[in-house]
C-alpha atoms as a PDB file:
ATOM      1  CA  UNK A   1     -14.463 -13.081  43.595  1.00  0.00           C
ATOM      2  CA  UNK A   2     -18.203 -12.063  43.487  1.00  0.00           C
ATOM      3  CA  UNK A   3     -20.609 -13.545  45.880  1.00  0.00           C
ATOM      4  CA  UNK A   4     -22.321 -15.487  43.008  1.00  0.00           C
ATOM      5  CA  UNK A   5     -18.970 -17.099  42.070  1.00  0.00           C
ATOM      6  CA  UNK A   6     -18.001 -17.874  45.517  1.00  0.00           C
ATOM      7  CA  UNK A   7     -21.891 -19.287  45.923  1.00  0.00           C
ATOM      8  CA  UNK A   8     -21.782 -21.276  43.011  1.00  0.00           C
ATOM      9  CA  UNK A   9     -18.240 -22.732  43.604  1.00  0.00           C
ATOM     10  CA  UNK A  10     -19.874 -23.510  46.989  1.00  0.00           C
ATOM     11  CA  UNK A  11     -23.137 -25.329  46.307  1.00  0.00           C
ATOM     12  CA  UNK A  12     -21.242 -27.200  43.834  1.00  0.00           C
ATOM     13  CA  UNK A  13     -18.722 -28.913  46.490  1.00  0.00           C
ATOM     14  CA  UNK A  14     -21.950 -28.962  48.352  1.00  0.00           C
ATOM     15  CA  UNK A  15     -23.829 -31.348  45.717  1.00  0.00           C
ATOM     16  CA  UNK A  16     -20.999 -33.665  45.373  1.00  0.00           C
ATOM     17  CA  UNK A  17     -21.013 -33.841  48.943  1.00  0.00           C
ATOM     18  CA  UNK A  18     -24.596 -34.985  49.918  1.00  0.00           C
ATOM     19  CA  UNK A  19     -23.505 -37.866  51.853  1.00  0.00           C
ATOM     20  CA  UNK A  20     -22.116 -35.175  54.364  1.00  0.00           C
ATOM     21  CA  UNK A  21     -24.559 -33.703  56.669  1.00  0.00           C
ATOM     22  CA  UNK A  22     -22.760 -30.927  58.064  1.00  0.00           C
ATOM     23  CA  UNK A  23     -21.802 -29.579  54.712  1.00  0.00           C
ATOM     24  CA  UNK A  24     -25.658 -29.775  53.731  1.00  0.00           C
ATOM     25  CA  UNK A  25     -26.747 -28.339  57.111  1.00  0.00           C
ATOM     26  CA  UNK A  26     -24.615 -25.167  56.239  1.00  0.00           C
ATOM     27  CA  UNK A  27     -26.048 -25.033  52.816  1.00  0.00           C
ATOM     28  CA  UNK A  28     -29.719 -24.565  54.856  1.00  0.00           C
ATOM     29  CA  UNK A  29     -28.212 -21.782  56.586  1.00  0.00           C
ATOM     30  CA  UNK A  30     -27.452 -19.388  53.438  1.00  0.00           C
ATOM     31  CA  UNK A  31     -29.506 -16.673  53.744  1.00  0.00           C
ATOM     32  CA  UNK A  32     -28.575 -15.789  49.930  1.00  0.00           C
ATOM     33  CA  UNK A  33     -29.624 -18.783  48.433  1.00  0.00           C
ATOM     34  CA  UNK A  34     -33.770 -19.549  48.051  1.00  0.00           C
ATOM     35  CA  UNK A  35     -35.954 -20.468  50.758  1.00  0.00           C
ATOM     36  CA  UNK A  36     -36.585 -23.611  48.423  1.00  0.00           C
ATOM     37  CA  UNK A  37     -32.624 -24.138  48.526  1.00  0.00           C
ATOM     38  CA  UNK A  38     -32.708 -23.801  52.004  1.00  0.00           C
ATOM     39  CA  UNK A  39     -35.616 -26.678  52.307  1.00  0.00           C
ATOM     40  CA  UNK A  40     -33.864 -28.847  50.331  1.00  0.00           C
ATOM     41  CA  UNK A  41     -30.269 -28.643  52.310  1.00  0.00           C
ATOM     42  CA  UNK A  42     -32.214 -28.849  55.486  1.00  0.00           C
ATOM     43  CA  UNK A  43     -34.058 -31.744  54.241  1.00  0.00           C
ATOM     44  CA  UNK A  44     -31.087 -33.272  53.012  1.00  0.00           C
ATOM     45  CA  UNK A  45     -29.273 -33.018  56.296  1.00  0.00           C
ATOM     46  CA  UNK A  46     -31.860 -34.620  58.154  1.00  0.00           C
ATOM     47  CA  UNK A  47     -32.195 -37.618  56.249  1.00  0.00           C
ATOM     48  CA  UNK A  48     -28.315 -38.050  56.473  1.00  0.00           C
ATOM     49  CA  UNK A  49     -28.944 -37.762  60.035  1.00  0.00           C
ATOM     50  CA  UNK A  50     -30.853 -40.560  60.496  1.00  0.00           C
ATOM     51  CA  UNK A  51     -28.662 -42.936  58.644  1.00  0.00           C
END
């Protein structure tokens, strides 16, 4: 598989998996996605953190 398809198939487990934070904290750590992406995940993780 490409890296795209791999990525893709990736962020969307990712997305369906927002309630986990250590899937979301890996998501922040792609260097191929945006820095924008990477915000979000990060984001994302933090807040499931804190629940």
């Amino acid at each position: 598989m490409t890296t795209i398809l791999l990525l893709l198939i990736s962020l969307s487990f990712i997305t369906r998996e927002q309630n986990n934070p250590e899937l979301l904290h890996q998501a922040a750590q792609l260097e191929a996605l945006p820095e924008s992406w990477r915000d979000y995940f990060q984001e994302q993780s933090r807040r499931q953190d804190m629940k």
